[in-house]
N, C-alpha and C. Protein backbone atom coordinates (compact mmCIF):
# COMPACT_ATOMS: atom_id res chain seq x y z
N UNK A 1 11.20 14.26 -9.25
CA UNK A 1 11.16 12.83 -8.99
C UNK A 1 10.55 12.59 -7.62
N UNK A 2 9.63 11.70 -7.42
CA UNK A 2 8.82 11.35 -6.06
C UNK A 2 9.74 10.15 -5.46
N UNK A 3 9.94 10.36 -4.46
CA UNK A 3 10.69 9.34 -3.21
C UNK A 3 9.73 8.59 -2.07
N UNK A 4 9.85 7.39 -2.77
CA UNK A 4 8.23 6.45 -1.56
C UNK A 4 9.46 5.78 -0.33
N UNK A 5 9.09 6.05 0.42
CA UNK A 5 9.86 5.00 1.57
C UNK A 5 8.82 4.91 2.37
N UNK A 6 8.92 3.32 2.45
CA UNK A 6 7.77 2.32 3.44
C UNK A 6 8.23 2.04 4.52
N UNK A 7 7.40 2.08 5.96
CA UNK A 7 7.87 1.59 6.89
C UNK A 7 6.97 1.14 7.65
N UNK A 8 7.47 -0.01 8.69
CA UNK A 8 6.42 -0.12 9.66
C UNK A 8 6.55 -1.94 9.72
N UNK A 9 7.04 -2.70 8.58
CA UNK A 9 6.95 -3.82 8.42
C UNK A 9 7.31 -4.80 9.41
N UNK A 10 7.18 -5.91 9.46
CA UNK A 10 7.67 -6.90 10.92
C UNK A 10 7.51 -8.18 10.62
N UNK A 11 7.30 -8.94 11.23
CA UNK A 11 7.35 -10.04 12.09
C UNK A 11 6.33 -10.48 13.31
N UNK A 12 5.12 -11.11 12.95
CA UNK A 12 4.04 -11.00 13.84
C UNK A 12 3.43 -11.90 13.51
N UNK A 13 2.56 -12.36 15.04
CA UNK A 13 1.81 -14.04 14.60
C UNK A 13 0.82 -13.76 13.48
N UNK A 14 -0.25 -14.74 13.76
CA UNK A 14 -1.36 -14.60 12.85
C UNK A 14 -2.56 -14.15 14.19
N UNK A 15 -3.57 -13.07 13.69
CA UNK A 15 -4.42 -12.70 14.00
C UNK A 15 -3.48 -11.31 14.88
N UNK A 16 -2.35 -11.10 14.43
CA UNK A 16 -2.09 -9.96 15.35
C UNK A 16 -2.54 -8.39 14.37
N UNK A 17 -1.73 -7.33 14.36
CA UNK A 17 -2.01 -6.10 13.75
C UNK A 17 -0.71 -5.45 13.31
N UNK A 18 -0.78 -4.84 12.29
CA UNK A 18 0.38 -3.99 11.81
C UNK A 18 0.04 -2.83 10.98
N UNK A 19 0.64 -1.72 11.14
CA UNK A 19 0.01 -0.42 10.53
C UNK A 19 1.68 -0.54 9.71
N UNK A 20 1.55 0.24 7.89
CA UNK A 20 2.71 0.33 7.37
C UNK A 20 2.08 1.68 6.99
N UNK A 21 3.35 2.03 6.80
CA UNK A 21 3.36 3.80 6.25
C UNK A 21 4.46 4.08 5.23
N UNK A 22 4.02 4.87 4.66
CA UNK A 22 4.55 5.44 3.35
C UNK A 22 5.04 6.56 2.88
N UNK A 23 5.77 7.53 3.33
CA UNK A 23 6.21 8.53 3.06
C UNK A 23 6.90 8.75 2.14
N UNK A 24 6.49 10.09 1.05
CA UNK A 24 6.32 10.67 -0.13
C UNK A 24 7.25 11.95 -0.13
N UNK A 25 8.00 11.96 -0.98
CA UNK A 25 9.22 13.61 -0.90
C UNK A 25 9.12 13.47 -2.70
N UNK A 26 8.91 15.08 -2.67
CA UNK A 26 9.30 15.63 -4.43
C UNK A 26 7.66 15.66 -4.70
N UNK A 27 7.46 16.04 -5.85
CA UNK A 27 6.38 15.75 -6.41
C UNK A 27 5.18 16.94 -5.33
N UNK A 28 4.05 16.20 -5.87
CA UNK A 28 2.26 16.79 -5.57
C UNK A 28 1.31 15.68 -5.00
N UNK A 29 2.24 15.27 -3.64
CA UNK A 29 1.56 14.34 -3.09
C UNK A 29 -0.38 13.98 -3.37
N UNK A 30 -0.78 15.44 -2.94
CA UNK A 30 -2.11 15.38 -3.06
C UNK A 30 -3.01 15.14 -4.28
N UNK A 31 -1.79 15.31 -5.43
CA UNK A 31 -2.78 14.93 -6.61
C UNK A 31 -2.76 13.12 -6.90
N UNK A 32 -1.64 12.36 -6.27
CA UNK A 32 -1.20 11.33 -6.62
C UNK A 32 -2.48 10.07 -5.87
N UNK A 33 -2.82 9.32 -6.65
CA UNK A 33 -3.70 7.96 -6.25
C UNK A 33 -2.53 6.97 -5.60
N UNK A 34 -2.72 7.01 -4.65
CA UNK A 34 -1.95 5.84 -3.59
C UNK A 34 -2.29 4.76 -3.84
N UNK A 35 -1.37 3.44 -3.91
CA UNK A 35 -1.68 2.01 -4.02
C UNK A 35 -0.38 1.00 -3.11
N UNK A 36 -1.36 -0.04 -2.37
CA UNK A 36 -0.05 -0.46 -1.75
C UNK A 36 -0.49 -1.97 -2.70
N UNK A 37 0.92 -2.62 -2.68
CA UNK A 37 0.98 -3.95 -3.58
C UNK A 37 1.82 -4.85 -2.50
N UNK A 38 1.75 -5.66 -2.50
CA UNK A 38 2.52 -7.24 -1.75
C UNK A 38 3.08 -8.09 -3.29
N UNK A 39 4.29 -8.82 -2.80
CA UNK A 39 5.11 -10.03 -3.46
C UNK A 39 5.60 -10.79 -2.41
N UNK A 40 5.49 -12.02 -2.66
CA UNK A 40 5.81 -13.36 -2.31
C UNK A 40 6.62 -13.62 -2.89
N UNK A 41 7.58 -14.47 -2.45
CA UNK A 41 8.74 -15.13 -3.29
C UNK A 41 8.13 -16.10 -4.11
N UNK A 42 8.21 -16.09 -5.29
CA UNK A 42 8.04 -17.08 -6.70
C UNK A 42 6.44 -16.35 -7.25
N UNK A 43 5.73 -15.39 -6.30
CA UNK A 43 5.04 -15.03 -6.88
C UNK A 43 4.92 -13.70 -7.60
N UNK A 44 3.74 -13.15 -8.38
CA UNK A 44 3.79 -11.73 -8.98
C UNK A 44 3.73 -11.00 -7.86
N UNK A 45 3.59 -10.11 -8.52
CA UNK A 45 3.38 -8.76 -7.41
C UNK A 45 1.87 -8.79 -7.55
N UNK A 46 1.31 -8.51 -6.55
CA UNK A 46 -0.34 -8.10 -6.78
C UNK A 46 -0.64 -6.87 -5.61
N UNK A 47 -2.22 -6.72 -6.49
CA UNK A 47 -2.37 -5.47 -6.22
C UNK A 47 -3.37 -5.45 -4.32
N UNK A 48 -3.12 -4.71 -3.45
CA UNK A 48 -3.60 -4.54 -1.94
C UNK A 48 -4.72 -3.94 -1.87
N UNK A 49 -4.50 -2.66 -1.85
CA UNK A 49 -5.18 -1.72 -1.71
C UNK A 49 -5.09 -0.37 -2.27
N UNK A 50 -5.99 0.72 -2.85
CA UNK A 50 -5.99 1.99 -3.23
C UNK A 50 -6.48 2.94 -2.67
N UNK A 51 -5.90 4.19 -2.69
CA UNK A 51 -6.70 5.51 -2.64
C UNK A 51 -6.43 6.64 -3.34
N UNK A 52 -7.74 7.06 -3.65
CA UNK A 52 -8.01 8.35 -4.71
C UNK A 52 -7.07 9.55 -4.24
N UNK A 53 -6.60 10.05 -5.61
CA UNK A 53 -6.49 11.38 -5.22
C UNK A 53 -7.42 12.40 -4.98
N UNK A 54 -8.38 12.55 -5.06
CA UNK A 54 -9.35 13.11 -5.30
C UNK A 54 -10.84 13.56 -4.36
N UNK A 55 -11.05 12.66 -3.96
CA UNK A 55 -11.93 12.00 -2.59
C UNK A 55 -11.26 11.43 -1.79
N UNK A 56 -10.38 10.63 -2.00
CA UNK A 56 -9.68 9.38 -1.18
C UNK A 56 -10.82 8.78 -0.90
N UNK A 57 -11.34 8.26 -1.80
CA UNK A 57 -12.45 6.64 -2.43
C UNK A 57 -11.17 5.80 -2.23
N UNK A 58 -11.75 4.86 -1.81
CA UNK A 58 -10.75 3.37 -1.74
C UNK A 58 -11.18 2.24 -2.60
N UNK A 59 -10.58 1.48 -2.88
CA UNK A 59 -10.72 0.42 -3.44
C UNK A 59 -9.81 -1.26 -2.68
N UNK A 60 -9.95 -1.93 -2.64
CA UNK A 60 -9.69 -3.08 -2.00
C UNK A 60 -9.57 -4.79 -2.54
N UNK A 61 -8.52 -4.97 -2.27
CA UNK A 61 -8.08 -6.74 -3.20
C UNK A 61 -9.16 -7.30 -2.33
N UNK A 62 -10.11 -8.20 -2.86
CA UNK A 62 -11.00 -9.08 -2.21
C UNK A 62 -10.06 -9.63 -1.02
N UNK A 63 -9.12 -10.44 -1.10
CA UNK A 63 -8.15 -11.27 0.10
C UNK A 63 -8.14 -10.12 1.00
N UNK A 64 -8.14 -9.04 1.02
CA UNK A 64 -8.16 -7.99 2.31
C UNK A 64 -9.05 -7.24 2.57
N UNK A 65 -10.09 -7.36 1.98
CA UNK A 65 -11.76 -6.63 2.54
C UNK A 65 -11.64 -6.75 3.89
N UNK A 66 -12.42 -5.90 4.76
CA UNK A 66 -12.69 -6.22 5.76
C UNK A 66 -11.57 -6.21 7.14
N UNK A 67 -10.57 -6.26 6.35
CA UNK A 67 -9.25 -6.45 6.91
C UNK A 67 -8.15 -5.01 6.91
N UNK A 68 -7.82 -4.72 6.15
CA UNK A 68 -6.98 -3.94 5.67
C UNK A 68 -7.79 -2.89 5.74
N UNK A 69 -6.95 -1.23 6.01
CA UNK A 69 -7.46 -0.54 5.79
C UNK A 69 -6.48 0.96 5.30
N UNK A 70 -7.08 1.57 4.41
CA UNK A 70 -6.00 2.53 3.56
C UNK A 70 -6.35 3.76 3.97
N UNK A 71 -5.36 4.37 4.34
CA UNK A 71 -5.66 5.72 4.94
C UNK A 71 -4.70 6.75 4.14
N UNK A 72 -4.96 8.13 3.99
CA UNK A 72 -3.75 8.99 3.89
C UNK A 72 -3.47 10.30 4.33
N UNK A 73 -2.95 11.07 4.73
CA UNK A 73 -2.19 12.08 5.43
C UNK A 73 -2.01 13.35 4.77
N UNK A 74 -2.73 14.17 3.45
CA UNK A 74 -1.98 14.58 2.87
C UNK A 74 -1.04 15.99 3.39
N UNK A 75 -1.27 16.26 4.54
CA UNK A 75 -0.60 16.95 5.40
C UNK A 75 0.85 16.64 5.73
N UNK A 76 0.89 15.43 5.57
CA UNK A 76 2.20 14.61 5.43
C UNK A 76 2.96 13.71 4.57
N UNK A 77 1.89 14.18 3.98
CA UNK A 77 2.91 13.09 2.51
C UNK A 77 3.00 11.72 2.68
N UNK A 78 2.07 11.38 3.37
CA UNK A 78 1.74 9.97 3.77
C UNK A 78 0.72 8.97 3.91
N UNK A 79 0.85 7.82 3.39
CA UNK A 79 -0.27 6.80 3.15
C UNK A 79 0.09 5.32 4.02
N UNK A 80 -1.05 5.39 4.44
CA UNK A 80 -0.54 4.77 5.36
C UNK A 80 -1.63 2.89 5.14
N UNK A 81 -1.46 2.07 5.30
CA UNK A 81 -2.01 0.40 5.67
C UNK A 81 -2.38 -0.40 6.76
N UNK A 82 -3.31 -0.29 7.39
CA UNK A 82 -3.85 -0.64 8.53
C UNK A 82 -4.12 -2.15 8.20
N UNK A 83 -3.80 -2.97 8.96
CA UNK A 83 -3.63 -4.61 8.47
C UNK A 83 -4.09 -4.88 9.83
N UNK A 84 -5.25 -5.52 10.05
CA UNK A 84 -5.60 -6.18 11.41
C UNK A 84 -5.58 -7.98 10.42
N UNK A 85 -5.86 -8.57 12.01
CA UNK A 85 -6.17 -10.30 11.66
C UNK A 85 -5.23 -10.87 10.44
N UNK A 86 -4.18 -10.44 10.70
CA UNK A 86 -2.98 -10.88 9.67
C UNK A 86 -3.13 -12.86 9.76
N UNK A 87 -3.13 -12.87 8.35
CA UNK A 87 -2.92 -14.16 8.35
C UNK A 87 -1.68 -14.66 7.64
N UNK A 88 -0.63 -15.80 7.60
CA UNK A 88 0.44 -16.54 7.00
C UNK A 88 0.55 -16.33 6.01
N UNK A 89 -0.37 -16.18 5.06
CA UNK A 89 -0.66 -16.09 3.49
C UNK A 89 -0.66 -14.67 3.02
N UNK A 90 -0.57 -13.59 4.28
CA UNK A 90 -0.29 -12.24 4.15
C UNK A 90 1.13 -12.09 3.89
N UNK A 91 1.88 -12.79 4.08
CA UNK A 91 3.56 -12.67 3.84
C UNK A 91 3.90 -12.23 2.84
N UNK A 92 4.69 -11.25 3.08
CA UNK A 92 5.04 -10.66 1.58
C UNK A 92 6.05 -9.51 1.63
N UNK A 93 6.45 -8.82 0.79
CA UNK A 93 7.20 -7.78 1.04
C UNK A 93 6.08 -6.58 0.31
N UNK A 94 5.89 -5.36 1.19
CA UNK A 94 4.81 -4.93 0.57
C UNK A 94 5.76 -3.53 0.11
N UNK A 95 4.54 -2.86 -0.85
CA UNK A 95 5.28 -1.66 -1.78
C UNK A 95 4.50 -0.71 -1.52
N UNK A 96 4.76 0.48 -1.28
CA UNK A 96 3.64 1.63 -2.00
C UNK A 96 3.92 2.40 -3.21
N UNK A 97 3.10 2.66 -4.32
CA UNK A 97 3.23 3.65 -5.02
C UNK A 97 2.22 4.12 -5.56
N UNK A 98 2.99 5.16 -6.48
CA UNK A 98 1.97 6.41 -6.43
C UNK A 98 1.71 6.52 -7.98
N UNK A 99 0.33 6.54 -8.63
CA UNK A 99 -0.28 6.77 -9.65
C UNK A 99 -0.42 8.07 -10.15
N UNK A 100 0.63 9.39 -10.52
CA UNK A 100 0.34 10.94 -10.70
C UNK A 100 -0.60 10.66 -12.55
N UNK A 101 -1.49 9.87 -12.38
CA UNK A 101 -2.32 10.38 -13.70
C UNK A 101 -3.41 11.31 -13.40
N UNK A 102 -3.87 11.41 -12.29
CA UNK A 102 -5.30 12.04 -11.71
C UNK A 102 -6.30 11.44 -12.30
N UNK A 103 -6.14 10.53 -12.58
CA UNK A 103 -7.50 9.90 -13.50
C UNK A 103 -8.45 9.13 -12.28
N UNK A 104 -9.78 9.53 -12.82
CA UNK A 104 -11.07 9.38 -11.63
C UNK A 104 -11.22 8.14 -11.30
N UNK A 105 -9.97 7.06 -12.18
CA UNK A 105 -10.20 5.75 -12.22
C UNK A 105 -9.05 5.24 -11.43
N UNK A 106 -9.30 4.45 -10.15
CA UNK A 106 -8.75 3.52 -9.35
C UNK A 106 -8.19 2.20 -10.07
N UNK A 107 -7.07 2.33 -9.86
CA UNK A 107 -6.25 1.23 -10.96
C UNK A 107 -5.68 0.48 -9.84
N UNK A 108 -5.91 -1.13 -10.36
CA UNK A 108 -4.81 -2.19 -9.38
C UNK A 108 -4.19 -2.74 -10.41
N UNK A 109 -3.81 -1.89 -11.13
CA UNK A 109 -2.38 -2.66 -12.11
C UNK A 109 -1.02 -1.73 -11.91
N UNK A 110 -0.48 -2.94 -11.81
CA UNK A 110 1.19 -1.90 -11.35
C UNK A 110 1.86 -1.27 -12.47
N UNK A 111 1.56 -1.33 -13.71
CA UNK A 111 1.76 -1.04 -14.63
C UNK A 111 1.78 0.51 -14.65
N UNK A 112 0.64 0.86 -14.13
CA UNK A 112 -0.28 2.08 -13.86
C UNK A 112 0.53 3.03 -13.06
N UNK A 113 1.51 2.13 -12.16
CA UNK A 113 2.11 3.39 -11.50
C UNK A 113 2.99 3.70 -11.45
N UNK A 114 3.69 5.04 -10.81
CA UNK A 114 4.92 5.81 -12.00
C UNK A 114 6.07 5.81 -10.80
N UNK A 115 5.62 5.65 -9.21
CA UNK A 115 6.31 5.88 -8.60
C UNK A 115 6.62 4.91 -7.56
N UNK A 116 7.35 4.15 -7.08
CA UNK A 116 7.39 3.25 -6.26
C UNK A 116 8.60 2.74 -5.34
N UNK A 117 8.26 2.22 -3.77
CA UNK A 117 9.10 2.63 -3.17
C UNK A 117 9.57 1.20 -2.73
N UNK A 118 10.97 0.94 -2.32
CA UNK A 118 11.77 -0.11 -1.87
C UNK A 118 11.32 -1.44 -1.08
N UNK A 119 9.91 -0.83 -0.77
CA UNK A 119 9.49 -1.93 -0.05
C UNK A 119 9.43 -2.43 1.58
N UNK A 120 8.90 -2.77 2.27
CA UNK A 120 8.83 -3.08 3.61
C UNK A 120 8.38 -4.87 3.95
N UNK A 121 9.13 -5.31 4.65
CA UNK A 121 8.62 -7.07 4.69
C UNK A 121 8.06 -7.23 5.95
N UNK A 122 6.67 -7.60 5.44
CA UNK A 122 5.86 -8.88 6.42
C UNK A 122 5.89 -10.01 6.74
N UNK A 123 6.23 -10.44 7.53
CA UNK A 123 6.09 -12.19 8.17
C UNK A 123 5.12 -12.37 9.08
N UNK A 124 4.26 -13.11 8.65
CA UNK A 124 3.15 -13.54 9.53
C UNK A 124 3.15 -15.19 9.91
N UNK A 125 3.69 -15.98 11.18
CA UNK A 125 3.84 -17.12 11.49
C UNK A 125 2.55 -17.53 11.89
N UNK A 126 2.64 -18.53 11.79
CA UNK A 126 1.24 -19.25 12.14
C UNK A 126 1.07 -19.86 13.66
């Protein structure tokens, strides 16, 4: 069984920075496709950002191009979310988990993934 625990989350204006991290126990970290997801209260969960197991190719929610950035560790069992220029509408409680299909295909459906961790909350004031 894989164990995600997120950390790093806060409380920060808008246009400030926040790095979240993700640490991974059990399992084959290195084969697993990383994905971090955000929820809003009354809203779905949607999908952030990805990375390959494989290359660590990324993939990216349009709302965080440019912005966000997905890194991972596999030395450490860790994936980590680089969030510059946070804006209000970034609020959310964010997730990481982990996709063990190895498939060459970058998925932003949560459906897709098998492993997922408790979560970390963002507040971004305006």
């Amino acid at each position: 069984q894989v164990h995600l625990v997120e950390s790093g989350g806060g409380l920060v204006q808008a246009g400030d920075s926040l790095r979240l991290s993700c640490a991974a126990s059990g399992g084959t970290f290195s084969r697993y496709t990383m994905g971090w997801f955000r929820q809003a209260p009354g809203k779905e969960r949607e999908f952030v950002a990805a990375i390959s197991w494989s290359r660590g190719s990324t993939y990216y929610a349009d709302s965080v191009k440019g912005r966000f950035t997905i890194s991972r560790d596999n030395s450490k069992n860790t994936v980590y979310l680089q969030m510059n220029s946070l804006k209000p509408e970034d609020t959310a409680a964010y997730y990481c988990a982990a996709d063990r299909s190895m498939s060459i295909i970058i998925t932003n459906t949560p459906r897709k993934y098998d492993y997922w961790g408790q979560g970390t909350q963002v507040t971004v004031s305006s």
